[in-house]
C-alpha atoms as a PDB file:
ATOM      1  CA  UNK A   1     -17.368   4.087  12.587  1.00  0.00           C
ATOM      2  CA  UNK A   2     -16.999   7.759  13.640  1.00  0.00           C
ATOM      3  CA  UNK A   3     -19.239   8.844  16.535  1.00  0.00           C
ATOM      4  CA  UNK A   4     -20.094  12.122  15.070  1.00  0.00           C
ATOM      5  CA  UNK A   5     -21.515  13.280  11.563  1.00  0.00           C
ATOM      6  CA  UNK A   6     -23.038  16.560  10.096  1.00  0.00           C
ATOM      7  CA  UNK A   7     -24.968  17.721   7.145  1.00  0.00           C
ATOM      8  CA  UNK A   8     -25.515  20.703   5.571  1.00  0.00           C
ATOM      9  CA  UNK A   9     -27.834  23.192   3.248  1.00  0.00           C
ATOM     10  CA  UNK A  10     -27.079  25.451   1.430  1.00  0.00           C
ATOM     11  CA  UNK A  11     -29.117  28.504  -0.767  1.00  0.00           C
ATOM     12  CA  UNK A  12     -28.752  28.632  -3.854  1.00  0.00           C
ATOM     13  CA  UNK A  13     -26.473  31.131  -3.243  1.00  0.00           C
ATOM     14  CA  UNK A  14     -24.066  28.988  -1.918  1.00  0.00           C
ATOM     15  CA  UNK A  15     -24.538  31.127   1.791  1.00  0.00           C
ATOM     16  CA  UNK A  16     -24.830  28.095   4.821  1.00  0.00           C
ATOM     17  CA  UNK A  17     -28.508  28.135   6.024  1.00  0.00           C
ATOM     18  CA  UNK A  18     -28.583  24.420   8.221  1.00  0.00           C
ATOM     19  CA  UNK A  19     -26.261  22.468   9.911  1.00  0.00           C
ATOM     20  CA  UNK A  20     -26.500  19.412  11.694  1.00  0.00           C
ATOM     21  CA  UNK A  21     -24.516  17.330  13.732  1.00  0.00           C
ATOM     22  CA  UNK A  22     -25.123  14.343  15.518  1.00  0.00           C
ATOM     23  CA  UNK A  23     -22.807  13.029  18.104  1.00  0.00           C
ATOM     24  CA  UNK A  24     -22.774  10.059  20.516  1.00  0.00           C
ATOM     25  CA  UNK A  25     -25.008  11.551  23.219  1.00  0.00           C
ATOM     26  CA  UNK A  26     -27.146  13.574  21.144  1.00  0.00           C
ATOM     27  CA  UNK A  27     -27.557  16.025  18.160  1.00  0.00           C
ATOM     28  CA  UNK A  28     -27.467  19.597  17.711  1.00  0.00           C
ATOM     29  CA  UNK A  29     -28.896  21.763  15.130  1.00  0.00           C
ATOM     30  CA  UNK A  30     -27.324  24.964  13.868  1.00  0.00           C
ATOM     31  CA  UNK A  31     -29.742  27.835  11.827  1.00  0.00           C
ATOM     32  CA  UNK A  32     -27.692  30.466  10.151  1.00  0.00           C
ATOM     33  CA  UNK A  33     -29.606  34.054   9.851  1.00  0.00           C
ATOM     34  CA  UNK A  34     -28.652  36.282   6.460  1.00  0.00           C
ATOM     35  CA  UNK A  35     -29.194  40.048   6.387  1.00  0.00           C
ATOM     36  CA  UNK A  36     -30.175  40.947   3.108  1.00  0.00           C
ATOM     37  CA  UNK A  37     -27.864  39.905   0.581  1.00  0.00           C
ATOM     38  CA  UNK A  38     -24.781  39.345   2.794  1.00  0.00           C
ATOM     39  CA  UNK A  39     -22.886  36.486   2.258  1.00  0.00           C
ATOM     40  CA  UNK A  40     -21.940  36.081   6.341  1.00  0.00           C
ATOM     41  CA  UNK A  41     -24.768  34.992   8.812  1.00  0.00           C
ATOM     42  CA  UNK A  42     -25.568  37.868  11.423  1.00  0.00           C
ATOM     43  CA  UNK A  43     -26.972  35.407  13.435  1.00  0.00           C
ATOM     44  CA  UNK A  44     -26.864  31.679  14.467  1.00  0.00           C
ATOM     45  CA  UNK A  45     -29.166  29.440  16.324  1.00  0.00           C
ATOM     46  CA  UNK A  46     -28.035  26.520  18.158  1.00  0.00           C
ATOM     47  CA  UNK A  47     -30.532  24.184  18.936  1.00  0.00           C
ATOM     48  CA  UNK A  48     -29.486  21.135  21.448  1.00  0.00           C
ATOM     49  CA  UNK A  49     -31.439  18.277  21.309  1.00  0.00           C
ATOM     50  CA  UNK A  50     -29.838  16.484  24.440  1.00  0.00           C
ATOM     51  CA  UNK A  51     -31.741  19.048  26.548  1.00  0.00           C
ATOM     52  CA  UNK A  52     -28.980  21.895  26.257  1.00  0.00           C
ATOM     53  CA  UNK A  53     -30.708  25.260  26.112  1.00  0.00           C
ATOM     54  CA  UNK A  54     -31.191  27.145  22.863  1.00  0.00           C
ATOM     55  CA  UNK A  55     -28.114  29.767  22.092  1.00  0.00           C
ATOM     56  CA  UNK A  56     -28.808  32.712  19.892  1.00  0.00           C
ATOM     57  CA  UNK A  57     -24.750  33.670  18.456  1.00  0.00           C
ATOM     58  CA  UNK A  58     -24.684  37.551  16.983  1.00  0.00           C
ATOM     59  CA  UNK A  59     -21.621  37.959  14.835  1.00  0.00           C
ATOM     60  CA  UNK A  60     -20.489  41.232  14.262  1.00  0.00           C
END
C-alpha cells in the first residue's frame, strides 16, 4: 500500500478548486482561487495539517 493519496474537485467547469493529499505523517490541503472566468488559479492555499504554517501561492 502506497503511503500517500490525493483527491480532487472539480467545477463544473472542469477548473481544479480542492486538492488533498494525505501522506504518512500528515495531510495537506490545497484551495485553488479563480479570477473571474479564467481557467488558471491566481491563487493557491496550502493548508498543512501536521502543524506546517498556511502558504498563500500567487501565480502570475
Amino acid at each position: 500500500m502506497s503511503g500517500y493519496r490525493e483527491t480532487y474537485e472539480y467545477t463544473d467547469e472542469g477548473r481544479l478548486v480542492y486538492r488533498y493529499g494525505y501522506i504518512t505523517h500528515g495531510s495537506l490541503e490545497y484551495y485553488y482561487i479563480y479570477e473571474e472566468s479564467d481557467m488558471e488559479p491566481a491563487y493557491c492555499l496550502e493548508l498543512d495539517h501536521n502543524g506546517g504554517p498556511p502558504v498563500l501561492v500567487i501565480y502570475s
